[in-house]
N, C-alpha and C. Protein backbone atom coordinates (compact mmCIF):
# COMPACT_ATOMS: atom_id res chain seq x y z
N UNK A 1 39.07 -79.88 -66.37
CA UNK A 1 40.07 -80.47 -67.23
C UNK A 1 41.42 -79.92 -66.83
N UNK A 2 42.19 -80.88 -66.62
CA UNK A 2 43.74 -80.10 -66.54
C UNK A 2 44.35 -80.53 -67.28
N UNK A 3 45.23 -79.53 -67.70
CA UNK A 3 46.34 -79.32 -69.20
C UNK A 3 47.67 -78.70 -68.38
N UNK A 4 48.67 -79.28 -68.94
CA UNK A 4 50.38 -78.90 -68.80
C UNK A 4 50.56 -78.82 -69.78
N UNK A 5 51.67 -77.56 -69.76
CA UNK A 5 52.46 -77.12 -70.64
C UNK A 5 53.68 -77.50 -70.16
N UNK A 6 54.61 -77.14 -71.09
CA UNK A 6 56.03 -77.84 -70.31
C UNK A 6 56.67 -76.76 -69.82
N UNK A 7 56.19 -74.89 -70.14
CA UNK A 7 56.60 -74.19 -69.74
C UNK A 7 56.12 -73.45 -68.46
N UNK A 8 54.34 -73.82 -68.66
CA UNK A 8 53.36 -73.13 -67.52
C UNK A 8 53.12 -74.86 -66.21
N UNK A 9 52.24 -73.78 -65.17
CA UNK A 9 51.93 -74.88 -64.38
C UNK A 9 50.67 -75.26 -64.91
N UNK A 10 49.75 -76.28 -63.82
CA UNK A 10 48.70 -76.38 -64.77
C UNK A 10 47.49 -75.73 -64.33
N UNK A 11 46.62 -76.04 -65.48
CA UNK A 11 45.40 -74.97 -65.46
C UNK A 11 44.14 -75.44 -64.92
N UNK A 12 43.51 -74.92 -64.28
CA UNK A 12 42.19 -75.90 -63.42
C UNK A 12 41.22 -75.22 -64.00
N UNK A 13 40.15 -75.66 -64.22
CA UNK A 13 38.96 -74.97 -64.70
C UNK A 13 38.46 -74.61 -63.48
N UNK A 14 37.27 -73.40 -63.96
CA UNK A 14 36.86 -73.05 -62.60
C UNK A 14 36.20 -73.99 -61.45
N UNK A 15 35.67 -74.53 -61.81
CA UNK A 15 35.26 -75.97 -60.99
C UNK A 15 35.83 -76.72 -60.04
N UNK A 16 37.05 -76.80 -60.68
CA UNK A 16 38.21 -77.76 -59.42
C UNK A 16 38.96 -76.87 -59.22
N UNK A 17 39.04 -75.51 -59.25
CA UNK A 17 39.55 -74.63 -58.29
C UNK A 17 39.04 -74.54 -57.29
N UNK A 18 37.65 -74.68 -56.47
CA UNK A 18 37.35 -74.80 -55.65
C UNK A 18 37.15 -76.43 -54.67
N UNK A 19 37.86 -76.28 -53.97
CA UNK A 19 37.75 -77.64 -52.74
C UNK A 19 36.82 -77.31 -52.35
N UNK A 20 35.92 -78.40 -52.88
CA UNK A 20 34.60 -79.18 -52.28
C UNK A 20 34.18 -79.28 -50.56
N UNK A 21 35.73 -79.72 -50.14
CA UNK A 21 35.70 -80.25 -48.67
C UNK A 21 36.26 -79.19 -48.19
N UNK A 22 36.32 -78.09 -48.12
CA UNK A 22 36.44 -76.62 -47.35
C UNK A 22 35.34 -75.93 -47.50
N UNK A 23 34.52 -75.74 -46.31
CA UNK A 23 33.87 -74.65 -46.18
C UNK A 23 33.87 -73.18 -46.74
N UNK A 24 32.99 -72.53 -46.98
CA UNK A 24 32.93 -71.18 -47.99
C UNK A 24 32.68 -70.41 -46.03
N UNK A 25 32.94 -69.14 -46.18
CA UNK A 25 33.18 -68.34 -45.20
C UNK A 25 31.82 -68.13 -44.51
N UNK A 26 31.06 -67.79 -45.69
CA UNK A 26 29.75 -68.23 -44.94
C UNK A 26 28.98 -69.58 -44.05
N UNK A 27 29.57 -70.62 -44.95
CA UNK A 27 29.43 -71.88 -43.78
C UNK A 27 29.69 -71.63 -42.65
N UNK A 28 30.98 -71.54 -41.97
CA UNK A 28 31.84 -70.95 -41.46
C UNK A 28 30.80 -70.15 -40.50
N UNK A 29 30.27 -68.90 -40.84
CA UNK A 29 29.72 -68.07 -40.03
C UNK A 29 28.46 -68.68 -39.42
N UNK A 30 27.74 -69.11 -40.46
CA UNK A 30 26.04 -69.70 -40.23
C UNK A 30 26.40 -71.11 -38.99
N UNK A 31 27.61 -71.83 -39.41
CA UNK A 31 27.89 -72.81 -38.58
C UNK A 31 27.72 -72.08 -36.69
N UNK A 32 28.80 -71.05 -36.92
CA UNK A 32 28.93 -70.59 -35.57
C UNK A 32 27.76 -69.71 -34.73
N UNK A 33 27.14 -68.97 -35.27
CA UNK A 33 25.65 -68.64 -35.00
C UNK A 33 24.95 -69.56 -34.75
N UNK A 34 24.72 -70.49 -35.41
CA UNK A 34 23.61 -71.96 -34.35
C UNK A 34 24.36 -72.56 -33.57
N UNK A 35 26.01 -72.50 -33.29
CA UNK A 35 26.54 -72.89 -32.33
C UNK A 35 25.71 -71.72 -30.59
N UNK A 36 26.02 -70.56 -31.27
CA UNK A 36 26.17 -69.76 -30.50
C UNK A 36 24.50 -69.85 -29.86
N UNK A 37 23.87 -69.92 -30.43
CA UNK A 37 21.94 -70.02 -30.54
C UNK A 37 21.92 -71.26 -29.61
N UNK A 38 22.47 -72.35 -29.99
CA UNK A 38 22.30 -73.56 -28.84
C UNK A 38 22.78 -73.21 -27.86
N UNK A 39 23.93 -73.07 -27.76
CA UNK A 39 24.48 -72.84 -26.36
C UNK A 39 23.63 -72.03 -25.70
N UNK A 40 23.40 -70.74 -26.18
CA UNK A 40 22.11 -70.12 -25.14
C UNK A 40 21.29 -70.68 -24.75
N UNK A 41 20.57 -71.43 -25.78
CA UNK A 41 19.26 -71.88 -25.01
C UNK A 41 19.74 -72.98 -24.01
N UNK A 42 20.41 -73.83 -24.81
CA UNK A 42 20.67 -74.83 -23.17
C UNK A 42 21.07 -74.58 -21.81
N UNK A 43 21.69 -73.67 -22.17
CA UNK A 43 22.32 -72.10 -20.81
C UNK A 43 21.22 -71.99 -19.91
N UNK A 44 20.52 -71.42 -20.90
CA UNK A 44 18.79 -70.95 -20.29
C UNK A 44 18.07 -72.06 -19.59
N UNK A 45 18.04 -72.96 -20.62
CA UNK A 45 16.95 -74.10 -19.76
C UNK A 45 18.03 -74.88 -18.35
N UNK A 46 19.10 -74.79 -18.77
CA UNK A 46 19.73 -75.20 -17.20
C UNK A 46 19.94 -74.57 -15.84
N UNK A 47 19.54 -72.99 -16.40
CA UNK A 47 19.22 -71.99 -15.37
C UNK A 47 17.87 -72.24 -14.85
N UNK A 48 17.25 -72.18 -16.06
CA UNK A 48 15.50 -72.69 -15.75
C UNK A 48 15.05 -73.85 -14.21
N UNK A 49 15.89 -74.80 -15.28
CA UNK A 49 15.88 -76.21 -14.22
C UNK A 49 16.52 -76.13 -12.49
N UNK A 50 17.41 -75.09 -12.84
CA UNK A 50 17.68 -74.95 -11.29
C UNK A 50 17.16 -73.88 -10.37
N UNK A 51 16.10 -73.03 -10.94
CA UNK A 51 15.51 -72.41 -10.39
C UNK A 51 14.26 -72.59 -9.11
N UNK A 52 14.20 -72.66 -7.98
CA UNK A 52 13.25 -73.24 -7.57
C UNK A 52 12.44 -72.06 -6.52
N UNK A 53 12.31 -70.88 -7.32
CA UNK A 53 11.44 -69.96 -6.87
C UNK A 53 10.66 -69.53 -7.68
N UNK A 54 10.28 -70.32 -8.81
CA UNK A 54 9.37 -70.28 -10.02
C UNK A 54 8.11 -71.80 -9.66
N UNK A 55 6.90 -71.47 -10.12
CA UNK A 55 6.07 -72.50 -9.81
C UNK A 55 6.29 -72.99 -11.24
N UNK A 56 5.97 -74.48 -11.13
CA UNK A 56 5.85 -75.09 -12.41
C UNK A 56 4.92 -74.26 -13.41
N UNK A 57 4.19 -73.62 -13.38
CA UNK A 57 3.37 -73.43 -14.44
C UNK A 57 4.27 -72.14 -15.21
N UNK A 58 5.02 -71.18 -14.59
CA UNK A 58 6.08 -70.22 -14.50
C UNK A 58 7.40 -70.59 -15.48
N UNK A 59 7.65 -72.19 -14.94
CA UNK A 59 8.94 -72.48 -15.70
C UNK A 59 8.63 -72.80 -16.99
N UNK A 60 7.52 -73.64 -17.00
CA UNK A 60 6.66 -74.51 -18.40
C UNK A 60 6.62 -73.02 -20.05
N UNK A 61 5.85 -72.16 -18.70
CA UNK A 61 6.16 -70.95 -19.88
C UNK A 61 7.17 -70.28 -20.29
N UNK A 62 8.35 -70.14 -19.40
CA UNK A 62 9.29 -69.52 -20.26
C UNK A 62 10.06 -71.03 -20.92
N UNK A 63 9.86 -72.17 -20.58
CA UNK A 63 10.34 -73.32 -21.44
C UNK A 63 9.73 -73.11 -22.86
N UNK A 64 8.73 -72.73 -22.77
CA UNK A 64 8.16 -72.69 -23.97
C UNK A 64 8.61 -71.54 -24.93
N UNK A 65 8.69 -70.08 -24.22
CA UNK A 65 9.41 -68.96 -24.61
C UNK A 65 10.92 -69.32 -25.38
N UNK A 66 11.60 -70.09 -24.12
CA UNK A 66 12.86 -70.43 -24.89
C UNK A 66 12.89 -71.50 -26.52
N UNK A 67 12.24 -72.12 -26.19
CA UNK A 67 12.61 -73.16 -27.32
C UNK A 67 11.34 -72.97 -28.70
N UNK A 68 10.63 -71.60 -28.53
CA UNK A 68 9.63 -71.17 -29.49
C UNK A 68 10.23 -70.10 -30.09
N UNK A 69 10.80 -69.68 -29.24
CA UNK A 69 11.90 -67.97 -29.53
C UNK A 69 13.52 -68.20 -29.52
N UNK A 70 13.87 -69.19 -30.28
CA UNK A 70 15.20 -69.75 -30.21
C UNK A 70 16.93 -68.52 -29.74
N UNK A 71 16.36 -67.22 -30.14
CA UNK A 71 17.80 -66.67 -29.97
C UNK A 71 16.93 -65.63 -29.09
N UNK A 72 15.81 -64.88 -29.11
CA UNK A 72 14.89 -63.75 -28.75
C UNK A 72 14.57 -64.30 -27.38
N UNK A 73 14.13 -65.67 -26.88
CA UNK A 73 13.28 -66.07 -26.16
C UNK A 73 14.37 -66.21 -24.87
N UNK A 74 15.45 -66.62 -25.49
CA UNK A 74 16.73 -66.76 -23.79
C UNK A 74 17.58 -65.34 -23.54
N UNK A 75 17.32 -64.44 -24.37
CA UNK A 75 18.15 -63.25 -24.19
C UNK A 75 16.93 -62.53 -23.12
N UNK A 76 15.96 -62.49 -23.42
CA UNK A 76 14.85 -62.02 -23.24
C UNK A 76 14.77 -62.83 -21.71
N UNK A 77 14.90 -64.22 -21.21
CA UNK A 77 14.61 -64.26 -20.19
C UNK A 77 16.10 -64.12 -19.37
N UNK A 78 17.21 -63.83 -19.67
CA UNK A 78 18.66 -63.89 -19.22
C UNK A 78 18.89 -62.36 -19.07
N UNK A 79 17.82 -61.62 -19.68
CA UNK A 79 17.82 -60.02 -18.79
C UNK A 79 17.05 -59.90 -18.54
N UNK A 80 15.63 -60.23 -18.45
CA UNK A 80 14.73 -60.28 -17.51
C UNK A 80 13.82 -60.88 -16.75
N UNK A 81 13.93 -62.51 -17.16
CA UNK A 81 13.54 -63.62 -16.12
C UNK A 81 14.70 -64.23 -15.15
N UNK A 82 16.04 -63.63 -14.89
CA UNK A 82 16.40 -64.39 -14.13
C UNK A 82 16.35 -63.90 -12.64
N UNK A 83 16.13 -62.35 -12.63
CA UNK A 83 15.68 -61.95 -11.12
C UNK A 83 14.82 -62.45 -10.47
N UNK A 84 15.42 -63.06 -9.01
CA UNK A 84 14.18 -63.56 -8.15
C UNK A 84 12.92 -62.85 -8.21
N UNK A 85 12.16 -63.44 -8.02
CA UNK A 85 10.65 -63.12 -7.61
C UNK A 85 10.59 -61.99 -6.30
N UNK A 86 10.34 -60.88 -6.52
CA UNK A 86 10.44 -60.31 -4.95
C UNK A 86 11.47 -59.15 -4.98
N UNK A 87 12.75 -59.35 -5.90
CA UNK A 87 13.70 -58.70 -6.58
C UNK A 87 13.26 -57.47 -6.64
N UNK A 88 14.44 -56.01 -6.24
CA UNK A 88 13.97 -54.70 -6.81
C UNK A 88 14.12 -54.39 -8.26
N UNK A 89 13.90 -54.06 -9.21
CA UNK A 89 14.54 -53.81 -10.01
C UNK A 89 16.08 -53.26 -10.35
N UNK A 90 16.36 -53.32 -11.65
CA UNK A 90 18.08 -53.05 -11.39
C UNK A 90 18.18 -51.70 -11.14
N UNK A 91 17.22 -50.81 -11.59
CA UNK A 91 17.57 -49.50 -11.32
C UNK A 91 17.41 -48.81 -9.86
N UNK A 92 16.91 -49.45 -9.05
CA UNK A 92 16.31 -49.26 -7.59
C UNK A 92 14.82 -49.31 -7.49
N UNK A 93 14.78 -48.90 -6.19
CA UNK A 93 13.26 -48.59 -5.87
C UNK A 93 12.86 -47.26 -6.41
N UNK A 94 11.57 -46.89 -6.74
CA UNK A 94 11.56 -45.44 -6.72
C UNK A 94 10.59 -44.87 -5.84
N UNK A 95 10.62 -43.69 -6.63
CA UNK A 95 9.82 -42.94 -5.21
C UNK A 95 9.14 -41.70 -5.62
């Protein structure tokens, strides 16, 4: 309900103090986290797709890793499925 005074401005109930059509901060955040969650995985599976030192049965499974393990499953293969096959590890050889 809004009411004027002729001396005050006017008064909004709590209700239409808030705009409907603005996002709350949390929208806002949750929005950008599944931004951020897609983009990885599609990242991933386009790395996937251009990989061609993986046998199909190789790619099928981490396809499956990625899009079963939505934020876990491409971090997980983007530090440790993207070294070639044959690859030393990052820390060296040992001995």
């Amino acid at each position: 309900m809004i009411t004027a005074s002729a001396a005050g401005p006017l008064l909004l109930s709590a209700a239409e103090e808030h705009n409907i059509l603005l996002p709350a901060a949390y929208d806002i955040v949750w929005f950008l986290a599944l931004a951020v969650a897609a983009l990885l995985v599609v990242a991933t599976l386009l790395h996937l797709a251009r990989r061609k030192d993986l046998t199909s049965a190789e790619t099928a499974l981490w396809v499956l890793v990625v899009l079963l393990v939505p934020v876990v499953g491409p971090a997980v293969y983007l530090l440790i499925g993207r070294r070639p096959k044959g690859s030393p590890s990052p820390s060296g050889p040992r001995v």
